[in-house]
PDB file of N, CA and C in Angstrom:
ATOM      1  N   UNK A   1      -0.204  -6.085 -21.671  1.00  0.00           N
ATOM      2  CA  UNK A   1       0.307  -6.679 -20.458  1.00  0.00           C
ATOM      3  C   UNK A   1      -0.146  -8.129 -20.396  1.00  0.00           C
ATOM      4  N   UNK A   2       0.899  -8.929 -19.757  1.00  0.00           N
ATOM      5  CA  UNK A   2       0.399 -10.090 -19.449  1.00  0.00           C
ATOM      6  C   UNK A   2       0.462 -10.933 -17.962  1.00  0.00           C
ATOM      7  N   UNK A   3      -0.078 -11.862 -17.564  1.00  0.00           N
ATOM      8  CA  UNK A   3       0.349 -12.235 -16.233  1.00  0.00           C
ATOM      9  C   UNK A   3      -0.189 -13.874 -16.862  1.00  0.00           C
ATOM     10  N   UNK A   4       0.987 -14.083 -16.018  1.00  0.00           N
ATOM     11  CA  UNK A   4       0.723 -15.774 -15.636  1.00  0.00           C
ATOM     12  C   UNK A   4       0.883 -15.996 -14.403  1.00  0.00           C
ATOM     13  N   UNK A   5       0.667 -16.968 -13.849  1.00  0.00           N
ATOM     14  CA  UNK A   5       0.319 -17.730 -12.271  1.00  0.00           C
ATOM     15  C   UNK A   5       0.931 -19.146 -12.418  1.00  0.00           C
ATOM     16  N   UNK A   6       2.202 -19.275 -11.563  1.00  0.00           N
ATOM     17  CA  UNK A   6       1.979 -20.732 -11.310  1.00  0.00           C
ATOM     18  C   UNK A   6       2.491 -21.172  -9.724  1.00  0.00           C
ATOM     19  N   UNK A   7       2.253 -22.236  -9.629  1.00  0.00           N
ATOM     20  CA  UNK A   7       2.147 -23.123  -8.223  1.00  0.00           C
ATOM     21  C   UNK A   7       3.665 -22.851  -8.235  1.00  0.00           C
ATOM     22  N   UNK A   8       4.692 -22.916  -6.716  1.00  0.00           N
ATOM     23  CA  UNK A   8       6.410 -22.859  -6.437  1.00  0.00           C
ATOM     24  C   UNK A   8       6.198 -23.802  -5.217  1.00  0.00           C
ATOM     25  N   UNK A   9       5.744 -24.358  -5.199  1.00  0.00           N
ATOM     26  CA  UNK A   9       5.444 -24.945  -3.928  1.00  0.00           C
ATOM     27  C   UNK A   9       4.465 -24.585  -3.232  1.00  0.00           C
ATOM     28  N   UNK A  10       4.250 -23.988  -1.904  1.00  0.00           N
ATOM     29  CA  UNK A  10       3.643 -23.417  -1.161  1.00  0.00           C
ATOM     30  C   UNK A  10       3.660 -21.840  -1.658  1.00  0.00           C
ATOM     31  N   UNK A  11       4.097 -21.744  -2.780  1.00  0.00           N
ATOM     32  CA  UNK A  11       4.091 -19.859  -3.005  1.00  0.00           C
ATOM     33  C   UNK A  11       3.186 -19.816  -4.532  1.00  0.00           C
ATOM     34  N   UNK A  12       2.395 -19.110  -4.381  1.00  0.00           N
ATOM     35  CA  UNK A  12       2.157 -18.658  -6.111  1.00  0.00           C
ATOM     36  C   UNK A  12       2.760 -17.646  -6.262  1.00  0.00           C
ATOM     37  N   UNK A  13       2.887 -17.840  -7.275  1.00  0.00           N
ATOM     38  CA  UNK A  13       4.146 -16.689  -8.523  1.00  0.00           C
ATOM     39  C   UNK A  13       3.282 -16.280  -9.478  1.00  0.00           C
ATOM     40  N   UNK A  14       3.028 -14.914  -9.674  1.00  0.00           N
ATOM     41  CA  UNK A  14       2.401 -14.188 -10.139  1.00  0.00           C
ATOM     42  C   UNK A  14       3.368 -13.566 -11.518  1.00  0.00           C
ATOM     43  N   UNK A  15       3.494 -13.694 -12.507  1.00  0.00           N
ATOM     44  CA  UNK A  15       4.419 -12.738 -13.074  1.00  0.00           C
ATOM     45  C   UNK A  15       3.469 -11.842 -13.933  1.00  0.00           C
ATOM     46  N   UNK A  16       4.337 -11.040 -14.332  1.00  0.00           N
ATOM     47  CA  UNK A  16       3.424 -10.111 -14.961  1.00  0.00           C
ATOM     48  C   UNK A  16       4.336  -8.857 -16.256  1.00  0.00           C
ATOM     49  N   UNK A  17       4.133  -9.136 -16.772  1.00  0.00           N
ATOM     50  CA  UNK A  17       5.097  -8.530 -18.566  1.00  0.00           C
ATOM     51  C   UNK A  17       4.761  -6.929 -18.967  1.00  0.00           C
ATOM     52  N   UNK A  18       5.050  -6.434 -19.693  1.00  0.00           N
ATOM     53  CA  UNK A  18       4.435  -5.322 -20.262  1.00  0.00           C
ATOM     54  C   UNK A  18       4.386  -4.389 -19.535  1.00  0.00           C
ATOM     55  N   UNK A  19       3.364  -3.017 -19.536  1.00  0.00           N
ATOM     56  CA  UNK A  19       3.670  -1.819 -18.899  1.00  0.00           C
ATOM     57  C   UNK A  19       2.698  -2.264 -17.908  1.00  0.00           C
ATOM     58  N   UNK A  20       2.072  -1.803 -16.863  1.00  0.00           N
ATOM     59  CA  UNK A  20       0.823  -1.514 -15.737  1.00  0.00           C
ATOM     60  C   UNK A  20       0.516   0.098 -16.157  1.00  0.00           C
ATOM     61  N   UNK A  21      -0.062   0.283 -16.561  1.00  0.00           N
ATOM     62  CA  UNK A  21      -0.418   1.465 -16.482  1.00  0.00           C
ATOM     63  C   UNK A  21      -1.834   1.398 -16.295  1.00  0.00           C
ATOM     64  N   UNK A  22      -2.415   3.280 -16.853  1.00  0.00           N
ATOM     65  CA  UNK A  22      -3.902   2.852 -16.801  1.00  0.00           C
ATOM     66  C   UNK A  22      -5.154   2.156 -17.956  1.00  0.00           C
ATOM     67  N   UNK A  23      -4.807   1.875 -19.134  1.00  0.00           N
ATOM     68  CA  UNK A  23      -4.964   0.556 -19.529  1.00  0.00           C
ATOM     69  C   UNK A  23      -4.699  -0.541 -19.383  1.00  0.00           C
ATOM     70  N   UNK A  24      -4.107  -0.947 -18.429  1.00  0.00           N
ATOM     71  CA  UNK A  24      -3.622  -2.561 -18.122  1.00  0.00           C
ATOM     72  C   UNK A  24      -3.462  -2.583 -16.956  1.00  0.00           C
ATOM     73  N   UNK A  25      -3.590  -1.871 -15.669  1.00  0.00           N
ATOM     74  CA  UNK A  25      -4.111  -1.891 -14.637  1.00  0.00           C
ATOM     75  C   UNK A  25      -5.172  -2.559 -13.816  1.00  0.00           C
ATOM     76  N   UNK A  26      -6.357  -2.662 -14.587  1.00  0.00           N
ATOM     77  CA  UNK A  26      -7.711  -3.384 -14.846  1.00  0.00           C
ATOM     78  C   UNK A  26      -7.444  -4.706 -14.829  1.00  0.00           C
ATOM     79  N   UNK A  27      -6.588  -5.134 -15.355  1.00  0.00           N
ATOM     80  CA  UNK A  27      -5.780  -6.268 -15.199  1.00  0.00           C
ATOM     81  C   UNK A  27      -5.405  -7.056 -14.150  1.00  0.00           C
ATOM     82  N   UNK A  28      -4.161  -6.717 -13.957  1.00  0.00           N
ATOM     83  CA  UNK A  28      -3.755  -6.657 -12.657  1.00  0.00           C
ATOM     84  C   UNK A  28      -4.624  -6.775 -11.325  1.00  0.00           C
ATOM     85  N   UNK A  29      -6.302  -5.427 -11.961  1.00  0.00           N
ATOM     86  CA  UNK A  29      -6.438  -5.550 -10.281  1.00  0.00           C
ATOM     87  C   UNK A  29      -7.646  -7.074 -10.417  1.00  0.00           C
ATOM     88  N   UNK A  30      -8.136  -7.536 -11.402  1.00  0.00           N
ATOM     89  CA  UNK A  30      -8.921  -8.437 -11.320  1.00  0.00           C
ATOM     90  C   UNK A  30      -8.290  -9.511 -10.417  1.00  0.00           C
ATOM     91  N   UNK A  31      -6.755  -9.937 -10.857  1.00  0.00           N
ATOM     92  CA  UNK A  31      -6.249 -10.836 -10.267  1.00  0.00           C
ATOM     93  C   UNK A  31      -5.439 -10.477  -9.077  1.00  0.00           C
ATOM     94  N   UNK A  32      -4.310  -9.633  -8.820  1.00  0.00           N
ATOM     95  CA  UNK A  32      -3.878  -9.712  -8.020  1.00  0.00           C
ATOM     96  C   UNK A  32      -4.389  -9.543  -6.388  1.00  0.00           C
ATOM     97  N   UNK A  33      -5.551  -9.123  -6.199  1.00  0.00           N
ATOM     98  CA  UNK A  33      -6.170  -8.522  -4.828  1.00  0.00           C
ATOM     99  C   UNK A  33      -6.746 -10.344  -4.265  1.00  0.00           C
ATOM    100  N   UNK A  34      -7.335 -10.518  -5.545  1.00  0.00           N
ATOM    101  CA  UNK A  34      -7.871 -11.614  -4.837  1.00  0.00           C
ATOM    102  C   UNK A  34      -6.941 -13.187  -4.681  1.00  0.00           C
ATOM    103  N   UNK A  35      -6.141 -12.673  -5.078  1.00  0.00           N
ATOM    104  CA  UNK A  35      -4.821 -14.076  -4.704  1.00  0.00           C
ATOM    105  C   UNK A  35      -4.291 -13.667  -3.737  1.00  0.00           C
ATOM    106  N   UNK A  36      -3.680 -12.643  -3.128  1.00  0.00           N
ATOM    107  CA  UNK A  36      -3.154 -12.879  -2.044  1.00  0.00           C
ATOM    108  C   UNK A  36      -4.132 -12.590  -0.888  1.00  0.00           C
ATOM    109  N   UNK A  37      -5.418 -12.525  -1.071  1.00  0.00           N
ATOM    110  CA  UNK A  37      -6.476 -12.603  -0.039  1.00  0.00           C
ATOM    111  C   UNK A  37      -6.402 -14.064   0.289  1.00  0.00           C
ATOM    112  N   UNK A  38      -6.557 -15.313  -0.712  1.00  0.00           N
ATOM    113  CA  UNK A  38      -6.548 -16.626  -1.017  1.00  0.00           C
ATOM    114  C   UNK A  38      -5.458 -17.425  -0.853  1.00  0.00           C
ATOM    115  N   UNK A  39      -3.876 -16.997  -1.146  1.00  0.00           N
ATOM    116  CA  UNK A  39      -2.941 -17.743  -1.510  1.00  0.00           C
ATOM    117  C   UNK A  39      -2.253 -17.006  -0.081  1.00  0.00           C
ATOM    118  N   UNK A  40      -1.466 -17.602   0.775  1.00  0.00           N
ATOM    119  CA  UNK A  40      -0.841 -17.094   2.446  1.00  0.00           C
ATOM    120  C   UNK A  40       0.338 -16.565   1.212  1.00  0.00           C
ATOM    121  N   UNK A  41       0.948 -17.414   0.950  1.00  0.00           N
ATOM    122  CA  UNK A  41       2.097 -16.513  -0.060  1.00  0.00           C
ATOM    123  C   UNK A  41       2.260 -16.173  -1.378  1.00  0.00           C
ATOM    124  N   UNK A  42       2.608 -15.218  -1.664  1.00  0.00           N
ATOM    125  CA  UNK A  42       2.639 -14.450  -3.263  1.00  0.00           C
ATOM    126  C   UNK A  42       3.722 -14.045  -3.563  1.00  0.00           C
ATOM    127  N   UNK A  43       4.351 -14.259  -4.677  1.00  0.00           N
ATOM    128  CA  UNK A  43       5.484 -13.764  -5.254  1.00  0.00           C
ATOM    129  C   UNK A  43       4.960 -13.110  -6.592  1.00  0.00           C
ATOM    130  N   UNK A  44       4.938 -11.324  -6.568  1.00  0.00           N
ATOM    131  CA  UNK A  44       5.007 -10.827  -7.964  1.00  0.00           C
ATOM    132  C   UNK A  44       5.899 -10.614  -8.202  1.00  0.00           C
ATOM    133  N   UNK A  45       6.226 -11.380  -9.269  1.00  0.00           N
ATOM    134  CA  UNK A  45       7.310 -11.120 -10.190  1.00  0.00           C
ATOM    135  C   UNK A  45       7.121 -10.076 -11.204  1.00  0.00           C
ATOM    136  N   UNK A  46       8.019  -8.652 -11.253  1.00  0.00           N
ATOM    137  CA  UNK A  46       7.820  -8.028 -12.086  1.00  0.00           C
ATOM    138  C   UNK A  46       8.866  -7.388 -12.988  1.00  0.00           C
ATOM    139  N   UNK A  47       9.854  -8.967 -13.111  1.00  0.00           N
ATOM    140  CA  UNK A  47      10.760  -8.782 -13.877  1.00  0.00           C
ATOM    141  C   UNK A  47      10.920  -8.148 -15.543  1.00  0.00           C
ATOM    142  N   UNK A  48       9.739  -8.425 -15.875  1.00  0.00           N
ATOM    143  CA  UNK A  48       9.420  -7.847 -16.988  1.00  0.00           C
ATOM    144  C   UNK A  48       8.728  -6.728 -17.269  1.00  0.00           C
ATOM    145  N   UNK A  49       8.543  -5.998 -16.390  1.00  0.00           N
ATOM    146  CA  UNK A  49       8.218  -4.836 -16.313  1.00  0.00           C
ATOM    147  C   UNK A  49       8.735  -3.655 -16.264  1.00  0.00           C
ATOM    148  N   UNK A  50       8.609  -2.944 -17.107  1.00  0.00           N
ATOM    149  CA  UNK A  50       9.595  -1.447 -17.478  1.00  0.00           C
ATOM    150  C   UNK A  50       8.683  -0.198 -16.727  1.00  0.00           C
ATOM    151  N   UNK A  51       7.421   0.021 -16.574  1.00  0.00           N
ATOM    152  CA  UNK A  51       6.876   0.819 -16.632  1.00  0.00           C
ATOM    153  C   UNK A  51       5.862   0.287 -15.540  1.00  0.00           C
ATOM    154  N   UNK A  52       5.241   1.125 -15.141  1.00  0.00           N
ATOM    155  CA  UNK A  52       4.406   1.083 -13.536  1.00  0.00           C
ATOM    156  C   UNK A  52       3.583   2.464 -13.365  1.00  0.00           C
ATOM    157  N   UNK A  53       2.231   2.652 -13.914  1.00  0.00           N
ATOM    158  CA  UNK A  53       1.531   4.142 -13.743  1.00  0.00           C
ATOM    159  C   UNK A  53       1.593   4.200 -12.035  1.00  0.00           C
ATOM    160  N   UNK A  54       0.574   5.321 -11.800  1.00  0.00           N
ATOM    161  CA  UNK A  54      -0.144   5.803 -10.384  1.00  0.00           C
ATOM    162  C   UNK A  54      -1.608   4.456 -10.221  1.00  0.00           C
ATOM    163  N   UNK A  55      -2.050   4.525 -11.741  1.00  0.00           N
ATOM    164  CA  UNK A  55      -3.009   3.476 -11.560  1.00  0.00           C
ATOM    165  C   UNK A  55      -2.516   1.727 -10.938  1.00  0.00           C
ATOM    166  N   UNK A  56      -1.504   1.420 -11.915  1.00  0.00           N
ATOM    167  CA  UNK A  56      -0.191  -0.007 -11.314  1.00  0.00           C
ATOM    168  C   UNK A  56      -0.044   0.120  -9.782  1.00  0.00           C
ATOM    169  N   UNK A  57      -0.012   1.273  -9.040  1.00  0.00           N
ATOM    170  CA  UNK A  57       0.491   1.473  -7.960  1.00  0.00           C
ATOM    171  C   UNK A  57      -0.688   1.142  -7.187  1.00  0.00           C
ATOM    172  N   UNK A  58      -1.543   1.719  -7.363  1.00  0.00           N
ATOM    173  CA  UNK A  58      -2.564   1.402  -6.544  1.00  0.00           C
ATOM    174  C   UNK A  58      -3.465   0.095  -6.214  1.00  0.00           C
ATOM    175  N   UNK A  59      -3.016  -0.597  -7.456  1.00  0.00           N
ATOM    176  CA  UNK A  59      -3.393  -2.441  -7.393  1.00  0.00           C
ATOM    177  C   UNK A  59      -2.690  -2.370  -6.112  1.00  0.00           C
ATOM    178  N   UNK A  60      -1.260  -2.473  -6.435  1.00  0.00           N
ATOM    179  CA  UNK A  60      -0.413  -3.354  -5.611  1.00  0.00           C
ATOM    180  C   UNK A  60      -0.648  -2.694  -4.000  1.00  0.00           C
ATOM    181  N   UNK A  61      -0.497  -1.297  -3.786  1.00  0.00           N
ATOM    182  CA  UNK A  61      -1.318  -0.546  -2.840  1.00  0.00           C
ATOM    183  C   UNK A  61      -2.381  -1.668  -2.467  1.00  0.00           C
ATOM    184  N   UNK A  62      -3.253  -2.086  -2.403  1.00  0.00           N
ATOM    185  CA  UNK A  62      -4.472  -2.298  -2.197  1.00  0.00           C
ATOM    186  C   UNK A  62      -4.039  -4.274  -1.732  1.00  0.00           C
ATOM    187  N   UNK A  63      -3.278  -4.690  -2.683  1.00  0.00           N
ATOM    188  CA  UNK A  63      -2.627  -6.040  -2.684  1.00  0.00           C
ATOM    189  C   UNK A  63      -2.053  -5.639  -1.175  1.00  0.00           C
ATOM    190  N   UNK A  64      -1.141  -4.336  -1.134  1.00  0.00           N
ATOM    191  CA  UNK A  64      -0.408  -5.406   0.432  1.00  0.00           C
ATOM    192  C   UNK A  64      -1.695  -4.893   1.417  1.00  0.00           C
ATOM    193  N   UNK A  65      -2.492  -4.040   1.611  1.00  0.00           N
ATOM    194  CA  UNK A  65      -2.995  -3.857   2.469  1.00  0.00           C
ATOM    195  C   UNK A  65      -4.184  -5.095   2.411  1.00  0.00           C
ATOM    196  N   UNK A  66      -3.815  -5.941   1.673  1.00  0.00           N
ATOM    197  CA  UNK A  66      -5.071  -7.261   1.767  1.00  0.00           C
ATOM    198  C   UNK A  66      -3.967  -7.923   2.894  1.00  0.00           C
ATOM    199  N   UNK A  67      -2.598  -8.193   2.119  1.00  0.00           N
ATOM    200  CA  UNK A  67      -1.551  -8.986   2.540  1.00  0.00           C
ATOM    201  C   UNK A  67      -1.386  -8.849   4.545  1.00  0.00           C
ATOM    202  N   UNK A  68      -1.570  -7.780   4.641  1.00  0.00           N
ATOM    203  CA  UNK A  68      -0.620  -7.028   5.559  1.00  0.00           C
ATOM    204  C   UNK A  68      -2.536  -7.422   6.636  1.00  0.00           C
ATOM    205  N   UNK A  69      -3.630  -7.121   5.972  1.00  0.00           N
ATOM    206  CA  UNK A  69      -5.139  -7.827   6.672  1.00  0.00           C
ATOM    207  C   UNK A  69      -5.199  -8.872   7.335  1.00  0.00           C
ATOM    208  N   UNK A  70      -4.485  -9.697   5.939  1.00  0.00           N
ATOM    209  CA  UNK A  70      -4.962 -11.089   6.580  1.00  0.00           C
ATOM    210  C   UNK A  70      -4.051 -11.799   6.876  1.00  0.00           C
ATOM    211  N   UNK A  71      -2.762 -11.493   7.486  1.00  0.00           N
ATOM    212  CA  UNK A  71      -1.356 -12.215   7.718  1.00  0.00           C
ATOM    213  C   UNK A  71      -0.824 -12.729   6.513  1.00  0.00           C
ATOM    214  N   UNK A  72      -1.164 -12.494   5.535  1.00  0.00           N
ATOM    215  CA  UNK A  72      -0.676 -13.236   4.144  1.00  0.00           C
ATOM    216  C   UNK A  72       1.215 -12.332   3.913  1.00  0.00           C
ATOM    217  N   UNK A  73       1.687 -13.284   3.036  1.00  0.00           N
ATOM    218  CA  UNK A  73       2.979 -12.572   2.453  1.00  0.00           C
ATOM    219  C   UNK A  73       2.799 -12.420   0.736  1.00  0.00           C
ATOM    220  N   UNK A  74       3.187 -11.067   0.609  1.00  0.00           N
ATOM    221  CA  UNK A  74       2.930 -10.767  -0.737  1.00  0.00           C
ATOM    222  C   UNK A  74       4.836 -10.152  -0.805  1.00  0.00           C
ATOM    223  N   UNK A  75       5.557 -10.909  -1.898  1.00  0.00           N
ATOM    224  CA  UNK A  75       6.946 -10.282  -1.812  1.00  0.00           C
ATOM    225  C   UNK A  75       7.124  -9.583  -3.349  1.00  0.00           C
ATOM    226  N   UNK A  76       7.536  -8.900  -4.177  1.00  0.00           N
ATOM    227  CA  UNK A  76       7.601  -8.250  -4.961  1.00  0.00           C
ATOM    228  C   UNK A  76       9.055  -9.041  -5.335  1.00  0.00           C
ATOM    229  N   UNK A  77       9.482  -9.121  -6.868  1.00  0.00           N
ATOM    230  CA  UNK A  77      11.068  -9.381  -7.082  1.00  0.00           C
ATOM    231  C   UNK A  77      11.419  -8.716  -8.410  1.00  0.00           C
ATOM    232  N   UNK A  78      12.457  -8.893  -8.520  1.00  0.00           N
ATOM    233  CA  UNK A  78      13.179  -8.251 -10.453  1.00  0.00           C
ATOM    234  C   UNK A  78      12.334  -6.951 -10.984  1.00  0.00           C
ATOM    235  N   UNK A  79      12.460  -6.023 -10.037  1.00  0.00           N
ATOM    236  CA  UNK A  79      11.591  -4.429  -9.985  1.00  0.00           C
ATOM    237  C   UNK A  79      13.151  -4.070 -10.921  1.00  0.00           C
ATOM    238  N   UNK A  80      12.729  -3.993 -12.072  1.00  0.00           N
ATOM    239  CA  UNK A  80      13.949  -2.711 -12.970  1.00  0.00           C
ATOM    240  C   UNK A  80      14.310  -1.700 -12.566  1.00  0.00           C
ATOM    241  N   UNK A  81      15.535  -1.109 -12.572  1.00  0.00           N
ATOM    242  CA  UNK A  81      15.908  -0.174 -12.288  1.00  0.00           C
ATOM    243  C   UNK A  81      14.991   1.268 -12.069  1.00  0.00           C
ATOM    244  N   UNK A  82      14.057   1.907 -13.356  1.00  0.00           N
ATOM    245  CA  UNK A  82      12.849   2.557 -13.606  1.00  0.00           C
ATOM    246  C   UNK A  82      12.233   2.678 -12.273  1.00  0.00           C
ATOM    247  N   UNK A  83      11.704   1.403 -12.064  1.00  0.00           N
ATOM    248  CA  UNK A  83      10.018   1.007 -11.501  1.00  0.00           C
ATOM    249  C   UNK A  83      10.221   0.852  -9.975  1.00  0.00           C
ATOM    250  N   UNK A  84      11.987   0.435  -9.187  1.00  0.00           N
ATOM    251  CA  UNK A  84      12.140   0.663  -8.377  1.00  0.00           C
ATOM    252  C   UNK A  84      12.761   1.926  -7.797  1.00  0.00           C
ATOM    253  N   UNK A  85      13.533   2.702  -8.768  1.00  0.00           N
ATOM    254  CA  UNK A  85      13.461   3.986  -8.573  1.00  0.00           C
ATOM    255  C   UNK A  85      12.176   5.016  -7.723  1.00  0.00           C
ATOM    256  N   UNK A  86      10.962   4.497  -8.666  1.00  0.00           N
ATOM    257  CA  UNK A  86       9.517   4.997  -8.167  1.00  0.00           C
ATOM    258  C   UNK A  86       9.044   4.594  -7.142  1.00  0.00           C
ATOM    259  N   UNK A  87       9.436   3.278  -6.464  1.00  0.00           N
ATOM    260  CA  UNK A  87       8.971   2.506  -5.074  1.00  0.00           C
ATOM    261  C   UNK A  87       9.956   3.500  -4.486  1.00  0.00           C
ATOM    262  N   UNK A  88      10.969   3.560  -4.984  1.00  0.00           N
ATOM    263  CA  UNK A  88      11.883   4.701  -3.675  1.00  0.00           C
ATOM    264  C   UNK A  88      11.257   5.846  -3.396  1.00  0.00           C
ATOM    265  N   UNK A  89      10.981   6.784  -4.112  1.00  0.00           N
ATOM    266  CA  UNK A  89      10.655   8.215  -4.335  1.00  0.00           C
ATOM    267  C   UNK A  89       9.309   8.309  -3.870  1.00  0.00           C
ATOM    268  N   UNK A  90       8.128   7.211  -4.065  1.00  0.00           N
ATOM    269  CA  UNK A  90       6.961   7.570  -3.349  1.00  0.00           C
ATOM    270  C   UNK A  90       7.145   7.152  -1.987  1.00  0.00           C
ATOM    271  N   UNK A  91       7.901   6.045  -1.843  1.00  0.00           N
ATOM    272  CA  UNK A  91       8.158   5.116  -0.264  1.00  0.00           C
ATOM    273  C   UNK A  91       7.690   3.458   0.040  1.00  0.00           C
ATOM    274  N   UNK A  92       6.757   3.496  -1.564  1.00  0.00           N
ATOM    275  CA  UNK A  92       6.710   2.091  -0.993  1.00  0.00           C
ATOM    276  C   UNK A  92       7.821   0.438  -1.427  1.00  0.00           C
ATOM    277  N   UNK A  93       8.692   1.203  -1.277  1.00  0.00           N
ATOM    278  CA  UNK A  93       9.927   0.237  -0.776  1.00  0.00           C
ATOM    279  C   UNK A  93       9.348  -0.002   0.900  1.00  0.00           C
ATOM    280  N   UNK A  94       9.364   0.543   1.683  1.00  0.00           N
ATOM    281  CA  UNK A  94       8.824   0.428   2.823  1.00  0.00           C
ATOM    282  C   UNK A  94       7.712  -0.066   3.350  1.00  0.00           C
ATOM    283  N   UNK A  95       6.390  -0.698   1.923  1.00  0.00           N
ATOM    284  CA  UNK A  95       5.456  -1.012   2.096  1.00  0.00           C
ATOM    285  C   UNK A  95       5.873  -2.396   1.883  1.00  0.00           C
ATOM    286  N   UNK A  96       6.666  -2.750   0.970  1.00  0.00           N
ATOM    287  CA  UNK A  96       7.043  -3.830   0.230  1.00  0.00           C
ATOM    288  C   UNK A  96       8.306  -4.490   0.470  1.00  0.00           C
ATOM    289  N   UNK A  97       8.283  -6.136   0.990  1.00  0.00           N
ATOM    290  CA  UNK A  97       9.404  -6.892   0.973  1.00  0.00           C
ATOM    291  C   UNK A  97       9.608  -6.889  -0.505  1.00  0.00           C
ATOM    292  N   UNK A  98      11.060  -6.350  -0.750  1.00  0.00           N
ATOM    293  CA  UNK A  98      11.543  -6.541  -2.299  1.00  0.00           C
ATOM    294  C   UNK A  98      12.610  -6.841  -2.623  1.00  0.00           C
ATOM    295  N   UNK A  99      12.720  -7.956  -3.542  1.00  0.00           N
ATOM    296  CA  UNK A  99      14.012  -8.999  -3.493  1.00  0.00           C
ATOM    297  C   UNK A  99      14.479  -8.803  -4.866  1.00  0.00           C
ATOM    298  N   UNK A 100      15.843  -9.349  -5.105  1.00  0.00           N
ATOM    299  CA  UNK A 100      16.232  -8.555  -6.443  1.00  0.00           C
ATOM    300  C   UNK A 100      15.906  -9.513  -7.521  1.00  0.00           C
ATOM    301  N   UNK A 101      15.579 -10.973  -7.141  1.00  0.00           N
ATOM    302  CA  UNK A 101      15.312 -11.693  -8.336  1.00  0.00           C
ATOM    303  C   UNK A 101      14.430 -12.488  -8.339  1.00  0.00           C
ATOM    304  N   UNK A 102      13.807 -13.719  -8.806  1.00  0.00           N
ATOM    305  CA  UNK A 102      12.443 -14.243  -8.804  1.00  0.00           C
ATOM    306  C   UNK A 102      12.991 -15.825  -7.800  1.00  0.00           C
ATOM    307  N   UNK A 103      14.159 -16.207  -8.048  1.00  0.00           N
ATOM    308  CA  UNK A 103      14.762 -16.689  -7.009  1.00  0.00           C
ATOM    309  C   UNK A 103      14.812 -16.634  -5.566  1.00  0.00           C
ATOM    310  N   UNK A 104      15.612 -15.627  -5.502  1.00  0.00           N
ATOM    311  CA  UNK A 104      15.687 -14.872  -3.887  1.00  0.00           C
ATOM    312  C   UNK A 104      13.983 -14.689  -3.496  1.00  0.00           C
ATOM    313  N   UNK A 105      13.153 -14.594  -4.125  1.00  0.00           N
ATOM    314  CA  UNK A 105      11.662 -14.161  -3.693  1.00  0.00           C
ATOM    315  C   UNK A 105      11.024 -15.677  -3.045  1.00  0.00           C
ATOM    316  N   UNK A 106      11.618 -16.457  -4.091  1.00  0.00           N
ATOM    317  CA  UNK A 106      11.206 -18.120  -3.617  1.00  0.00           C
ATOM    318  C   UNK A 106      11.628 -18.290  -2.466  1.00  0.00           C
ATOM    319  N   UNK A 107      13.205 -18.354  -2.390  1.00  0.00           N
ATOM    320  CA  UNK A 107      14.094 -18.846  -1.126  1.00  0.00           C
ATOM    321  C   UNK A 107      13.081 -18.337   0.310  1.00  0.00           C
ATOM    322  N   UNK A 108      12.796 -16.960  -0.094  1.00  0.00           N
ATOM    323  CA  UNK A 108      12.344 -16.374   1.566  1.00  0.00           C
ATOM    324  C   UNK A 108      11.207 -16.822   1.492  1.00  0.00           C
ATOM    325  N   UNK A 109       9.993 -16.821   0.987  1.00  0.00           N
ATOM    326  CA  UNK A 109       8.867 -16.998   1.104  1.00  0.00           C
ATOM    327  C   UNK A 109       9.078 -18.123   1.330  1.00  0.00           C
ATOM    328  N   UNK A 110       9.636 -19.827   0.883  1.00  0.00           N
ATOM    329  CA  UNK A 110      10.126 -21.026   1.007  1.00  0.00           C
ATOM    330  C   UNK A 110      10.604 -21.107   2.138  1.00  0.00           C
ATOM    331  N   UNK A 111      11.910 -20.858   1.914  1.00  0.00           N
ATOM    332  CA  UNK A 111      12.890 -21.648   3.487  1.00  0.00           C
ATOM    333  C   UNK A 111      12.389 -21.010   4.569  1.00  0.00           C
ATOM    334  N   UNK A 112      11.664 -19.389   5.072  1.00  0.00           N
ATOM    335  CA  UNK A 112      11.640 -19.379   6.681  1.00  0.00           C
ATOM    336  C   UNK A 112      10.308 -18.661   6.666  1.00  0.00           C
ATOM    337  N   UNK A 113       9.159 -19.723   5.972  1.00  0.00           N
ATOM    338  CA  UNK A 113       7.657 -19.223   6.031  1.00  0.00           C
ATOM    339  C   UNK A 113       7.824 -17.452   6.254  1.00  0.00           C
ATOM    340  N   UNK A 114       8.613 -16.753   6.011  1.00  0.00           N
ATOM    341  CA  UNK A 114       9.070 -15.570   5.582  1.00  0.00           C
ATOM    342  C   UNK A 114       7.820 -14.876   6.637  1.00  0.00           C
TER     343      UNK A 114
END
């Protein structure tokens, strides 16, 4: 797995490649908890992502309930067919603003401090 970070303006963009599972989970949680504690807006991009364990889930689990703490916006985008299937079926589509592309994730977090 990989993740990169860069500045969108006022948003960091988080992307992130490869599977999340529970080897590469560890990952994920080093960085993602503590950026959107830090950064008011976050865009994970997880366009490149095919695969998403119970362990993957529980980063991001833990990410919005930082998000959702400290008034921060954490938006999710380019969830594959797979991986948003699984946000449906457990529910957290409902936890998660989720946009279909890494674009559309900018626009909202951008144009109306979302």
């Amino acid at each position: 797995m990989n993740i990169s970070e860069v500045n969108e303006g006022e948003v960091l963009a988080i992307a992130v490649s490869g599977r999340v599972d529970s080897t590469t989970a560890g990952q994920l949680d080093e960085v993602l908890p503590e950026r959107v504690q830090s950064a008011s807006r976050v865009l994970l991009d997880l366009t490149d992502v095919q695969y998403v364990s119970s362990a993957g889930l529980r980063v991001m689990l833990k990410a919005a309930k930082i998000a959702k703490g400290t008034g921060h916006d954490l938006v999710l985008a380019g969830l594959a067919a797979p991986v948003h299937e699984v946000f449906q079926v457990i529910g957290f589509d409902s936890l998660f603003r989720i946009l279909p592309d890494r674009a559309a994730a900018l626009a909202a977090l951008s144009g109306n401090g979302a």
